[in-house]
N, C-alpha and C. Protein backbone atom coordinates (compact mmCIF):
# COMPACT_ATOMS: atom_id res chain seq x y z
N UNK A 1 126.75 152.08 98.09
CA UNK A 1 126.22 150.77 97.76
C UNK A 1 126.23 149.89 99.01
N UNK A 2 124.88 149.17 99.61
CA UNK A 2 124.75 148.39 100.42
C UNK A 2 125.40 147.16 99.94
N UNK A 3 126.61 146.76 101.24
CA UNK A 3 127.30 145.44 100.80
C UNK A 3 127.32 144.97 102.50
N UNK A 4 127.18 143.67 102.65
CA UNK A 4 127.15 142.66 103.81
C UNK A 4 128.36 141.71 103.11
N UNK A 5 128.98 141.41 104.06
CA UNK A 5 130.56 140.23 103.97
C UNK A 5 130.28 139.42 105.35
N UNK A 6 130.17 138.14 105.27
CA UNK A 6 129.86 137.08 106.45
C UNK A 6 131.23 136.81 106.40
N UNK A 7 131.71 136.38 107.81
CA UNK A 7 132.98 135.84 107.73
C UNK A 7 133.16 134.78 108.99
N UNK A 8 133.55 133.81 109.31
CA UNK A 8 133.95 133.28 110.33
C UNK A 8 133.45 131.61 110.31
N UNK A 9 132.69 130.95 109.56
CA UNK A 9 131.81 129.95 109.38
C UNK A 9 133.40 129.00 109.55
N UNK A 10 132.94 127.63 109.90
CA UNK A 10 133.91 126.40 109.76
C UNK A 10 133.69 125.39 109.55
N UNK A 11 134.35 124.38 110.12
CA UNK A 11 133.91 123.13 110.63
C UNK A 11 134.60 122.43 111.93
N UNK A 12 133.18 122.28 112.78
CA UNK A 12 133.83 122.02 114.46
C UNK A 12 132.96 120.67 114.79
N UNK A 13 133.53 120.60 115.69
CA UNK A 13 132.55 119.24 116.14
C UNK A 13 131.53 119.50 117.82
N UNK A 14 130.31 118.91 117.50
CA UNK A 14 129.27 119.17 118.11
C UNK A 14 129.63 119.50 119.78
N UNK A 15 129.07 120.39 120.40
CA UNK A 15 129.10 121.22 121.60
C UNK A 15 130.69 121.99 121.17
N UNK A 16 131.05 122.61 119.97
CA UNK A 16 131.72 123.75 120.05
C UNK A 16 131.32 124.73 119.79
N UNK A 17 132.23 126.02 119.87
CA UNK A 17 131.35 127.00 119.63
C UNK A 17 132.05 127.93 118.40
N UNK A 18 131.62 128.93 117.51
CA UNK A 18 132.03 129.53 116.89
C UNK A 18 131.39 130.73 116.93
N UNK A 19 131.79 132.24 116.26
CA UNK A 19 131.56 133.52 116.17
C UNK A 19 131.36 133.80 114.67
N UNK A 20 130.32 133.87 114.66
CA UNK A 20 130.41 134.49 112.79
C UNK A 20 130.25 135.83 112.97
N UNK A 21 130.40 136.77 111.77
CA UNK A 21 130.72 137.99 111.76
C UNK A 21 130.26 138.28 110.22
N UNK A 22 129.88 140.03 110.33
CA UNK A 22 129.04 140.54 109.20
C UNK A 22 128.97 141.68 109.20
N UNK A 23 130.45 142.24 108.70
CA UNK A 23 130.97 143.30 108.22
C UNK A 23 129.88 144.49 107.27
N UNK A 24 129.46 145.33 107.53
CA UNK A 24 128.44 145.96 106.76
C UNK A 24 128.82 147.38 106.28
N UNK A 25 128.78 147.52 104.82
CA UNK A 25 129.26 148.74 104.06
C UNK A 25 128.34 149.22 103.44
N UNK A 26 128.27 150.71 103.75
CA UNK A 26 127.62 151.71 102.39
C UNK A 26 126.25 152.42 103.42
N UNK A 27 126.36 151.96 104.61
CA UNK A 27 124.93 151.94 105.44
C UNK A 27 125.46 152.09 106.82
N UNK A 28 124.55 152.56 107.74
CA UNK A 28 124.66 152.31 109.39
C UNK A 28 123.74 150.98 109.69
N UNK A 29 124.30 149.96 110.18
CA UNK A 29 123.29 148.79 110.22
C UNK A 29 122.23 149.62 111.79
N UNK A 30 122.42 150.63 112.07
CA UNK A 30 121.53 151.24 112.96
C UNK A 30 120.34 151.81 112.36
N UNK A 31 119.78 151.91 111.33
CA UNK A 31 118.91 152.44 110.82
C UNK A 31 117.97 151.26 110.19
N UNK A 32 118.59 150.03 110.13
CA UNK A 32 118.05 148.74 109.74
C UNK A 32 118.13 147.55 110.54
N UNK A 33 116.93 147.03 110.15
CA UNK A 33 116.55 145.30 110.77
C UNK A 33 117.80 144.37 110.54
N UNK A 34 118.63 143.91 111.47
CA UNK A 34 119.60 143.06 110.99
C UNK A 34 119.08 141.26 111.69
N UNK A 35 118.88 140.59 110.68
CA UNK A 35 119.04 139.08 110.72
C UNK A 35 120.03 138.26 110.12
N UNK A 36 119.99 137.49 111.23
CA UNK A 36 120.76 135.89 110.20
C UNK A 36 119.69 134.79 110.26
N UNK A 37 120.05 134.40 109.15
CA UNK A 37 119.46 133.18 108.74
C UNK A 37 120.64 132.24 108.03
N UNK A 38 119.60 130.60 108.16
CA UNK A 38 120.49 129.81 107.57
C UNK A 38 120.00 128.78 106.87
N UNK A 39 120.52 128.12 106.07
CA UNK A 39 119.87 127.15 104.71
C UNK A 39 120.74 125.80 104.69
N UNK A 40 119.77 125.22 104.30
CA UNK A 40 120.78 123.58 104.21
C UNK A 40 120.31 123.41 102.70
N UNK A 41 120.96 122.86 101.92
CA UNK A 41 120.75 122.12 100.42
C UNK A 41 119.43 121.61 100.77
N UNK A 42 118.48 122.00 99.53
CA UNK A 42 116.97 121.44 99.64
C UNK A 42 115.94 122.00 100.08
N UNK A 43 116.38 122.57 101.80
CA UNK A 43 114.82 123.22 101.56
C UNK A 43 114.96 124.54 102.20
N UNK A 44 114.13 125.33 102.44
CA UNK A 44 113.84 127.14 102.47
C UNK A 44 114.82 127.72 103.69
N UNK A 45 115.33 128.63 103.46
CA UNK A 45 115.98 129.48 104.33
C UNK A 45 115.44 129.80 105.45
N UNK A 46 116.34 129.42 106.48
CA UNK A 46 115.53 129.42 108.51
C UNK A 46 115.74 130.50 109.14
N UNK A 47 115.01 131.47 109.55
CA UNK A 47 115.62 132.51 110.40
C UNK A 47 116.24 132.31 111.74
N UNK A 48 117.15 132.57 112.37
CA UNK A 48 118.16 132.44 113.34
C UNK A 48 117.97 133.69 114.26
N UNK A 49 118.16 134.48 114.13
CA UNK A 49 118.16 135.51 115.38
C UNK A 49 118.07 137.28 114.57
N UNK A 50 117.55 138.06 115.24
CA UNK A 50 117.31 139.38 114.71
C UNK A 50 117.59 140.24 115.89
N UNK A 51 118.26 141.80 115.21
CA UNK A 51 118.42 142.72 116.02
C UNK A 51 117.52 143.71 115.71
N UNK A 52 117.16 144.93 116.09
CA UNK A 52 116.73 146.13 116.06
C UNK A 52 117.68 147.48 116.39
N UNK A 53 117.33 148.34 115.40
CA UNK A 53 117.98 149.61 116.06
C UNK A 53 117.50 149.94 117.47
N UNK A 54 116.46 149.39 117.65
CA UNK A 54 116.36 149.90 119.59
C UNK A 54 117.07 148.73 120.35
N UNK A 55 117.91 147.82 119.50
CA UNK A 55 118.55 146.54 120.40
C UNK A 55 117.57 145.71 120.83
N UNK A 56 116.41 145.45 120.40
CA UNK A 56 115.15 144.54 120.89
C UNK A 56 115.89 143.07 119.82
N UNK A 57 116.23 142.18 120.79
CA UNK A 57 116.43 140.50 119.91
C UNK A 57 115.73 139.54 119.82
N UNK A 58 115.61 139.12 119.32
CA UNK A 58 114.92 137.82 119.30
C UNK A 58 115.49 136.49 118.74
N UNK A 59 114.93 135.89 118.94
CA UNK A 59 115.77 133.92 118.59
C UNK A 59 114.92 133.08 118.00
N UNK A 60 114.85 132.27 116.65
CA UNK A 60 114.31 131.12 116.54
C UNK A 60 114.52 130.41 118.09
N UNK A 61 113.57 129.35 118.63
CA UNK A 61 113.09 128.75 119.41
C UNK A 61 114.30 127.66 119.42
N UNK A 62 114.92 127.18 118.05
CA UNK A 62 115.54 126.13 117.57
C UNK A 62 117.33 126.38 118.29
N UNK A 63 117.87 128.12 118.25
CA UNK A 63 118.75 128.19 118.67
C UNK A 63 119.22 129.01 120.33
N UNK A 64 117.58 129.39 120.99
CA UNK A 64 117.12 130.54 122.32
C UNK A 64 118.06 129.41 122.87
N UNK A 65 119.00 130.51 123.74
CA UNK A 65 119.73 129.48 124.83
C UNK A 65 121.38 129.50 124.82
N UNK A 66 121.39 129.34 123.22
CA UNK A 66 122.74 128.77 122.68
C UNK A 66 123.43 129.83 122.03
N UNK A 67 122.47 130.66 121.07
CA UNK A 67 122.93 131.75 120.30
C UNK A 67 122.93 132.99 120.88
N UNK A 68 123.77 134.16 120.31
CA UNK A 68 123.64 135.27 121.00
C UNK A 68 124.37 136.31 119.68
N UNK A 69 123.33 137.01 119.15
CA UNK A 69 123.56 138.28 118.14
C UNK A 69 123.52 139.66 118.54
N UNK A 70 124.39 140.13 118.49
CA UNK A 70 125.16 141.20 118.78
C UNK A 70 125.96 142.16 118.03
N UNK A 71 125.96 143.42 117.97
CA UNK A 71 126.62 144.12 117.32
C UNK A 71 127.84 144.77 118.14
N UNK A 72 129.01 145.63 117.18
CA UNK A 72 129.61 146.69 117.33
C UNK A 72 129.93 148.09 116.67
N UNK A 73 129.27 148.70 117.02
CA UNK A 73 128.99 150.07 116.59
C UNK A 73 130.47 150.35 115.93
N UNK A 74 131.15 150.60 116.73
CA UNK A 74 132.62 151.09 116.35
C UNK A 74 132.93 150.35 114.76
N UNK A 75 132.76 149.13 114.80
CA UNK A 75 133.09 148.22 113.57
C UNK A 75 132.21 147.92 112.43
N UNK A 76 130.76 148.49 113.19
CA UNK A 76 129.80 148.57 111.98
C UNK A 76 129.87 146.63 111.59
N UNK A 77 129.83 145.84 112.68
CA UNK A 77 129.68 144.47 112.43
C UNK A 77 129.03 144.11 113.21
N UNK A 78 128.00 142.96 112.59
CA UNK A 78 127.08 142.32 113.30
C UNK A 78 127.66 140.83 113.55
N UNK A 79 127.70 140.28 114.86
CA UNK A 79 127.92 139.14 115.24
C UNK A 79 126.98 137.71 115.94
N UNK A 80 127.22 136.97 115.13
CA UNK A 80 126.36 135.86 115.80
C UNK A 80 127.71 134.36 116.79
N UNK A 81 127.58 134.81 118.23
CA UNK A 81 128.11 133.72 118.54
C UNK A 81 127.24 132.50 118.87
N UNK A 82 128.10 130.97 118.06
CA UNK A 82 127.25 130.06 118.57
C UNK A 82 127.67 129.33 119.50
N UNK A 83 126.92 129.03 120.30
CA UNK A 83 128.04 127.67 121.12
C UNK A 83 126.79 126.52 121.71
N UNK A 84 127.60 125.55 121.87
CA UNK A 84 127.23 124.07 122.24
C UNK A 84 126.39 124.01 121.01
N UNK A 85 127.42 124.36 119.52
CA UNK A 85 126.97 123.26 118.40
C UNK A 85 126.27 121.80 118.51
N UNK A 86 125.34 121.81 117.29
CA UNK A 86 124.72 120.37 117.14
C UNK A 86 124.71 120.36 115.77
N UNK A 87 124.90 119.07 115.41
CA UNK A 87 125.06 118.65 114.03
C UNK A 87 124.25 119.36 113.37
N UNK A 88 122.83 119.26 113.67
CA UNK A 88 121.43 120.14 113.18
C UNK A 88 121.90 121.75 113.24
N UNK A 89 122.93 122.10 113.37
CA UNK A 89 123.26 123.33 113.17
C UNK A 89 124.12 123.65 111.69
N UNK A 90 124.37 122.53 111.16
CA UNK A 90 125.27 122.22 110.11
C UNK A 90 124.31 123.58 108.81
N UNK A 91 124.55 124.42 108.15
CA UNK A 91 123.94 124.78 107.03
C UNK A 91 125.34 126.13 106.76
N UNK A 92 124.45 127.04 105.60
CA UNK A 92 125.50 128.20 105.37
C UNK A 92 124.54 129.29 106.04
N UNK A 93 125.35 129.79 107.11
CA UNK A 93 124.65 131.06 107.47
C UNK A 93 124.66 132.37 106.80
N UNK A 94 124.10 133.21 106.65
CA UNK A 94 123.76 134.23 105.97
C UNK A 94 123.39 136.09 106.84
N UNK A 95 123.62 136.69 106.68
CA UNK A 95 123.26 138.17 107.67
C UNK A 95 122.47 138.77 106.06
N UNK A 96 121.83 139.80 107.15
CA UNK A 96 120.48 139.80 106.25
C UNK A 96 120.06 141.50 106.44
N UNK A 97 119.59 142.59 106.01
CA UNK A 97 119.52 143.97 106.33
C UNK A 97 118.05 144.08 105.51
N UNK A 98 117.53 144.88 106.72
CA UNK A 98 116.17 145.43 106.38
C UNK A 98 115.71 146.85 106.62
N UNK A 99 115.87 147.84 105.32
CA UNK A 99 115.65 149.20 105.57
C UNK A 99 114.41 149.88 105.62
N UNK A 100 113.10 149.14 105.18
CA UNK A 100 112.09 149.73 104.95
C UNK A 100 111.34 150.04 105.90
N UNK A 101 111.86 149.96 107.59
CA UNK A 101 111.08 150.66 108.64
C UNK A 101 112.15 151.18 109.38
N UNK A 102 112.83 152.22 109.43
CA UNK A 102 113.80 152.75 109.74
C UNK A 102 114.46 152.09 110.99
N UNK A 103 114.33 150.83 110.93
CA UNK A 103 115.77 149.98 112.11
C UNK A 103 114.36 149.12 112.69
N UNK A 104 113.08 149.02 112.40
CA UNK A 104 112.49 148.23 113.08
C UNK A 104 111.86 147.13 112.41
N UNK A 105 111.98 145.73 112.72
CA UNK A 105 112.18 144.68 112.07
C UNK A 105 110.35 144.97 112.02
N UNK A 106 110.28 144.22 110.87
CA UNK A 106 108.49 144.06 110.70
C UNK A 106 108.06 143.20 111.28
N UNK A 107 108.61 142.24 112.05
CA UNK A 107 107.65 141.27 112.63
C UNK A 107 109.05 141.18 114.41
N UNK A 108 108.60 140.57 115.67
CA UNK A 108 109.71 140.34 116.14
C UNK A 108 110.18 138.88 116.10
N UNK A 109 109.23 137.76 115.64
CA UNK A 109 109.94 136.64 115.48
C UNK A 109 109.43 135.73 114.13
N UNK A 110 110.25 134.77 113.70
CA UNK A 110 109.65 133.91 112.39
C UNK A 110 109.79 135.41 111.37
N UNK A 111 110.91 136.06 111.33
CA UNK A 111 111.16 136.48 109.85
C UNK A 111 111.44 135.81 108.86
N UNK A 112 110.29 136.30 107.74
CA UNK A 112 110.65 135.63 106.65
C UNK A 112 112.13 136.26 105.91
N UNK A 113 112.54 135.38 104.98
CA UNK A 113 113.46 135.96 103.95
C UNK A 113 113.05 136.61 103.22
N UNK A 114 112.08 136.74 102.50
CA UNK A 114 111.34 138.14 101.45
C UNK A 114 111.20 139.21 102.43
N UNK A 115 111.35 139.43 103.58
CA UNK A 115 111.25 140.83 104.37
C UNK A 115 112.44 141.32 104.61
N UNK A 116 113.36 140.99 103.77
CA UNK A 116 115.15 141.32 103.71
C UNK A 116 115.38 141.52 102.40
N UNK A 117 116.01 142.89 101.90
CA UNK A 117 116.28 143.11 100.74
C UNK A 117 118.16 142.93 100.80
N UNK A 118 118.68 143.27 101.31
CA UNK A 118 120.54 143.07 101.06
C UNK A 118 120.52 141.64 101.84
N UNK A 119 121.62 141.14 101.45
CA UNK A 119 122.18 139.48 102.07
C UNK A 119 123.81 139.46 101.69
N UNK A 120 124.06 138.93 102.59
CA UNK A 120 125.36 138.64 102.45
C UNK A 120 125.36 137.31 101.50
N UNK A 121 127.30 137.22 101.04
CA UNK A 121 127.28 136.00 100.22
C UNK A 121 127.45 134.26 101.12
N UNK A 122 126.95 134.54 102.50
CA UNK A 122 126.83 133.19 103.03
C UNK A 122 128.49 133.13 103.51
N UNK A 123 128.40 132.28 104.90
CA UNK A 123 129.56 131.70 105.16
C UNK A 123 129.67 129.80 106.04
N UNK A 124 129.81 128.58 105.54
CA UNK A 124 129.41 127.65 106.18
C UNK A 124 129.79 127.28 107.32
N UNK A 125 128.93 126.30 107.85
CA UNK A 125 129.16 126.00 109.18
C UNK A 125 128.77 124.73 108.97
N UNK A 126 129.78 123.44 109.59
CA UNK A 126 129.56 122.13 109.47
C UNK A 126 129.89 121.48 110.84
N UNK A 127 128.78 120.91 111.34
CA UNK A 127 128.89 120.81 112.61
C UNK A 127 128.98 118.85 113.00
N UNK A 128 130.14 118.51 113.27
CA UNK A 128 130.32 117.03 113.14
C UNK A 128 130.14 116.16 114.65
N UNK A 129 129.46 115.02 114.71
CA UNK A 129 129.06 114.28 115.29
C UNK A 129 130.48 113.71 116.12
């Protein structure tokens, strides 16, 4: 059974940095599209950054610079570190698995959320002024 566990979300204050993490069971996240995305109360889920089984990444435009997603094989966890938080970073982040092209994301940037079938249960991040 495909299961994703987010872990690491907080609350820091703006230009800190944090590591979220996304423990992945039942699967090799090497054979699948791994994203995070993130949501604020109200409106549609934002994509954040994507890996590939060939390690090809990419970045929303909103976090290129700041963010950096990364895996570890050994741990079978996918990591998103953030740093030099901004309030506008405030939502619940989410890791995201996509099996239906054997590790290659269907698009390389602006993934939607309907092109992700497993999700983790979210972990927040509140980023204070």
């Amino acid at each position: 059974q495909v299961q994703l566990v987010e872990s690491g979300g907080a609350s820091v204050q703006a230009g800190g940095s944090l590591r979220l993490s996304c423990a992945v069971f039942g699967y090799s996240y090497r054979t699948y599209c791994m994203g995070w995305f993130r949501q604020v109360p109200g409106k549609e889920r934002e994509w954040v950054a994507a890996i590939d089984s060939g390690l090809t990444i990419s970045y929303a435009e909103s976090v290129n610079g700041r963010f950096t997603i990364s895996q570890d094989n050994a741990k079978n966890t996918l990591y998103l570190q953030m740093t030099s938080l901004k309030p506008e970073d405030t939502a619940m982040y989410y890791c995201a698995a996509d099996g239906r092209y054997g590790g290659t994301c269907i698009r390389r940037f602006n993934l939607n959320p309907k092109d992700f079938g497993y999700w983790g249960q979210g972990t927040q991040v509140t980023v204070s002024s």
